[in-house]
C-alpha atoms as a PDB file:
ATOM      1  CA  UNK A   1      97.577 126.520 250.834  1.00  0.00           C
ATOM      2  CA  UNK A   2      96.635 128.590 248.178  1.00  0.00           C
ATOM      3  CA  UNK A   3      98.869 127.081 245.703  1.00  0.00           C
ATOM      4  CA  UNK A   4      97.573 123.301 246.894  1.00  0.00           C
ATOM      5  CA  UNK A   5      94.068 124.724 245.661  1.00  0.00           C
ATOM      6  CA  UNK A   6      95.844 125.933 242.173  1.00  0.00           C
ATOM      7  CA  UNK A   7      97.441 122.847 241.401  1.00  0.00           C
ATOM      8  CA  UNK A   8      94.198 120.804 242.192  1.00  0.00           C
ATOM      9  CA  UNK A   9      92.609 123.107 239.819  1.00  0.00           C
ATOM     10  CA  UNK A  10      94.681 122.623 237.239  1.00  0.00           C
ATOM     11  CA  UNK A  11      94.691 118.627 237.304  1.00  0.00           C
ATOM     12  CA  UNK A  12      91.738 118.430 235.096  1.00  0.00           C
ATOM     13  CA  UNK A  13      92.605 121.235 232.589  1.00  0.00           C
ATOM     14  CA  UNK A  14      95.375 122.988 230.843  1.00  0.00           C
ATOM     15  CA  UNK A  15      94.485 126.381 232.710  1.00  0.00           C
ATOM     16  CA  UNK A  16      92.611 126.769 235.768  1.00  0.00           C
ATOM     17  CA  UNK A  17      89.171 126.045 234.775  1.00  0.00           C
ATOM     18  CA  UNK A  18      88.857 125.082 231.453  1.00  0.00           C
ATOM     19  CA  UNK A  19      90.982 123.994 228.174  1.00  0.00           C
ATOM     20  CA  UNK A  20      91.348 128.175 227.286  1.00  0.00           C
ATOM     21  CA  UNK A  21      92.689 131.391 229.553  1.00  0.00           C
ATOM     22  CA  UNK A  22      89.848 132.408 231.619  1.00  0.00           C
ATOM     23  CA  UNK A  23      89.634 135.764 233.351  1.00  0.00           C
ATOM     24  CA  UNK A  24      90.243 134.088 236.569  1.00  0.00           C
ATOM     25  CA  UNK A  25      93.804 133.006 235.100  1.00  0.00           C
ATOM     26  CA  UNK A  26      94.111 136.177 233.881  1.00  0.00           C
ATOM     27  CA  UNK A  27      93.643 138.196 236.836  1.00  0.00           C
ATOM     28  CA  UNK A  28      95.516 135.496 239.416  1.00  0.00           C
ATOM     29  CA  UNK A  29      98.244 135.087 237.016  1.00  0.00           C
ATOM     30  CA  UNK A  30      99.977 138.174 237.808  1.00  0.00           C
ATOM     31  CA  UNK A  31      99.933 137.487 241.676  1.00  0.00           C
ATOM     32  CA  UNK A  32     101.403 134.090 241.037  1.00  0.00           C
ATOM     33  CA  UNK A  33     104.381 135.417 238.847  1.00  0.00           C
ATOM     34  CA  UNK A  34     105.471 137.984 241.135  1.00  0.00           C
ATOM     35  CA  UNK A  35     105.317 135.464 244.201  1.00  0.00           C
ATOM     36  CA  UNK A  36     107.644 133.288 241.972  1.00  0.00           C
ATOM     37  CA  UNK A  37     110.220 135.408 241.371  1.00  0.00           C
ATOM     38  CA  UNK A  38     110.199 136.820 244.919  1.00  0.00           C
ATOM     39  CA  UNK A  39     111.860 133.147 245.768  1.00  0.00           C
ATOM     40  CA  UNK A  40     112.146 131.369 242.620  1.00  0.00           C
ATOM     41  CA  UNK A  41     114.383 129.028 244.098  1.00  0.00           C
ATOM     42  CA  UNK A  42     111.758 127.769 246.605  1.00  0.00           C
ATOM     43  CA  UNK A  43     109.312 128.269 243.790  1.00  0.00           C
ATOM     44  CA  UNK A  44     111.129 126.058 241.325  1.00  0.00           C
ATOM     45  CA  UNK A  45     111.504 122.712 243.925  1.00  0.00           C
ATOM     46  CA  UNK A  46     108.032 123.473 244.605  1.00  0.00           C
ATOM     47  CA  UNK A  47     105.654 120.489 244.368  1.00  0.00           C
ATOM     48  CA  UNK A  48     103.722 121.668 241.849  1.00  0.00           C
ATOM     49  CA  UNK A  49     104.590 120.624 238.957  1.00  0.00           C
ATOM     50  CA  UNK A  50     100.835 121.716 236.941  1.00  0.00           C
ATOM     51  CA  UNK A  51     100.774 125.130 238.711  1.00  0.00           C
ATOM     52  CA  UNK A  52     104.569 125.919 237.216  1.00  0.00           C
ATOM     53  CA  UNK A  53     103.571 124.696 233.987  1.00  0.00           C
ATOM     54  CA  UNK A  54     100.507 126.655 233.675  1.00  0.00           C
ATOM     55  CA  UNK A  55     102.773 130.078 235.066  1.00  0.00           C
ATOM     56  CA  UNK A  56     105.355 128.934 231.931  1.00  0.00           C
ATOM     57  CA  UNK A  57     102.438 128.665 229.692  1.00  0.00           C
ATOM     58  CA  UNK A  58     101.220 132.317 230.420  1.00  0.00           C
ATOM     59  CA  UNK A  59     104.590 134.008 230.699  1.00  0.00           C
ATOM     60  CA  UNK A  60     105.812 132.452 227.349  1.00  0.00           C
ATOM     61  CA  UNK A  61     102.204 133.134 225.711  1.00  0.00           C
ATOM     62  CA  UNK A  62     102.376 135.351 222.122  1.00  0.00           C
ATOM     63  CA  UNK A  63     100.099 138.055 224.344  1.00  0.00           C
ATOM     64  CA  UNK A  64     102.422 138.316 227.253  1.00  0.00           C
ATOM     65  CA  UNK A  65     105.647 138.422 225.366  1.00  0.00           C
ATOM     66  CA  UNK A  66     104.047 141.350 223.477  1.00  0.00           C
ATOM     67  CA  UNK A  67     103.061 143.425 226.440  1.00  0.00           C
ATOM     68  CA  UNK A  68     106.092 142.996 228.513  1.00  0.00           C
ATOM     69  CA  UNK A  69     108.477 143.762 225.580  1.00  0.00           C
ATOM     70  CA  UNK A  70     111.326 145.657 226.900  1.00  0.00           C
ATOM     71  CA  UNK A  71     111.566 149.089 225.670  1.00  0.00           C
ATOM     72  CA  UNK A  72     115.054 151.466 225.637  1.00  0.00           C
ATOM     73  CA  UNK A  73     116.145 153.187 229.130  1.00  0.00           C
ATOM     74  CA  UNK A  74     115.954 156.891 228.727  1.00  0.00           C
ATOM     75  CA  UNK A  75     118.899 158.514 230.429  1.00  0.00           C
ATOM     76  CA  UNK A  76     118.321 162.383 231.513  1.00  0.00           C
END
């Protein structure tokens, strides 16, 4: 249900309120990744078709990529 109200969000704007990243897409984005990749499978046959291009949108942003760079495994 929660992901109904997403996608109807997102049918009148690029992100979940207006044309830019709000806080609220900020802060819910997170959430929404994590449920993704817990079944991605289900996730990607989903119908909702705005809310995974709004989750591609943030994951393949300049920001994100920057924060989540991987960094070298230290071995003891």
């Amino acid at each position: 249900m929660f992901l109904h109200k997403l996608e109807n969000l997102l049918q009148e704007n690029l992100y979940l309120f207006v044309t830019t990243p709000s806080l609220a897409d900020i802060a819910i984005f997170p959430f929404v990744r994590q449920f993704a990749a817990v079944d991605s499978a289900w996730f990607d046959s989903s119908p909702y078709p705005k809310l995974k291009s709004w989750l591609r949108t943030l994951v393949e942003s300049e920001l994100f990529t920057s924060i989540m760079e991987k960094q070298p495994t230290y071995i003891n």
